[in-house]
Protein backbone atom coordinates (compact mmCIF):
# COMPACT_ATOMS: atom_id res chain seq x y z
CA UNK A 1 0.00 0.00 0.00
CA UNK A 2 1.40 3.48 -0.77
CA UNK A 3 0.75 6.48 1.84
CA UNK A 4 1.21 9.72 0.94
CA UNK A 5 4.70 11.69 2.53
CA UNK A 6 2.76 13.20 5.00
CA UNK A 7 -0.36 13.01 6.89
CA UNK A 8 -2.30 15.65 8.73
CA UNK A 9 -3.99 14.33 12.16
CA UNK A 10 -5.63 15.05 15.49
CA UNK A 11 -6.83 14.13 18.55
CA UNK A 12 -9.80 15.38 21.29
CA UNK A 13 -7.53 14.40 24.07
CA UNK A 14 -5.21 17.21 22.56
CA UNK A 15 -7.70 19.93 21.20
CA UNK A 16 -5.86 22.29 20.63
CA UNK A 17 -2.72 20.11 18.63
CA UNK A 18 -2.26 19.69 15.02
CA UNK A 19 0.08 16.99 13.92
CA UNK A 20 2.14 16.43 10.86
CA UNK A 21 2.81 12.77 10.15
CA UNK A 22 5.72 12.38 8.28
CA UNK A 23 5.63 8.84 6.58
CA UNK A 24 8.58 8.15 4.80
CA UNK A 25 12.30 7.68 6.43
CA UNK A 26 13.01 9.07 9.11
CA UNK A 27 9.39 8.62 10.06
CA UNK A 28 7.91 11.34 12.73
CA UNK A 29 5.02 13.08 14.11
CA UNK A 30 5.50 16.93 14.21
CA UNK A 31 3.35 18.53 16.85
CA UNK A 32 2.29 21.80 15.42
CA UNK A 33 1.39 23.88 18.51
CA UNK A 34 4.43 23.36 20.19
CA UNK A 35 6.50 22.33 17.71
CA UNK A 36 8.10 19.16 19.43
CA UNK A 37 9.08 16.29 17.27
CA UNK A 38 8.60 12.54 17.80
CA UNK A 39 11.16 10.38 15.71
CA UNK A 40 9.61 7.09 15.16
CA UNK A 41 12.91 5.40 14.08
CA UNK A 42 16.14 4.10 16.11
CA UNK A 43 19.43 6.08 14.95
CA UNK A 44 22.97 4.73 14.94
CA UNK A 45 25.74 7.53 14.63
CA UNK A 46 25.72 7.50 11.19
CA UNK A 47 22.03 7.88 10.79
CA UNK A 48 22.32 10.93 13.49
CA UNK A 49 24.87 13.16 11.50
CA UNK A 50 22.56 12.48 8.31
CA UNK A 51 19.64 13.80 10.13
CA UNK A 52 21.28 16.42 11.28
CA UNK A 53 21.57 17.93 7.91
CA UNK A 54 18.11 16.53 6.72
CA UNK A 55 15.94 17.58 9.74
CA UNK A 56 15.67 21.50 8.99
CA UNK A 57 14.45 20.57 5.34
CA UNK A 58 12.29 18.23 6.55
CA UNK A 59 10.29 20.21 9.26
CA UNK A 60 9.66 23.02 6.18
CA UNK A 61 8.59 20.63 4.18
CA UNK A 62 5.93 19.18 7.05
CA UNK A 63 5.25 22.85 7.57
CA UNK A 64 4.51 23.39 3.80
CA UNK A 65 2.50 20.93 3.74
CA UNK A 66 0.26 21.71 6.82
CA UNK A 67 -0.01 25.22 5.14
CA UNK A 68 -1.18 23.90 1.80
CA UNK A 69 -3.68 21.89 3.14
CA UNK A 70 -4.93 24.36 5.52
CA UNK A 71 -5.47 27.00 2.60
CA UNK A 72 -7.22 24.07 0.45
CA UNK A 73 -9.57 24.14 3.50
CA UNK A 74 -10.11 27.44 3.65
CA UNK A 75 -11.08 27.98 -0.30
């Protein structure tokens, strides 16, 4: 089954939280109102200094894509 790169979500028992789901590797979960970030994936020391240099282009992208959505919403 293919998923898309990212997925929006929420939750009542955080009602005032958006969350980005970011699907491909490294998989996480991007709170949106406080900005924390949940890696879903184990990292060696290799894996670290990659994501290092990937993480900053990934959390724009996640934040891209909330805003695109949002404005689809909103037309």
């Amino acid at each position: 089954m293919d998923f898309p790169k990212f997925i929006l979500g929420d939750n009542t028992d955080f009602p005032n939280a958006q969350f980005v789901i970011h699907t491909d590797f490294p998989r996480f979960i991007l709170n949106l109102e406080n900005d924390e970030v949940q890696w879903l994936e184990d990292f060696d020391q290799h894996d670290q200094k990659e994501l290092e240099t990937e993480a900053e282009q990934l959390m724009q992208e996640a934040y891209d894509f909330y805003d695109r959505e949002v404005s689809r919403y909103e037309e």
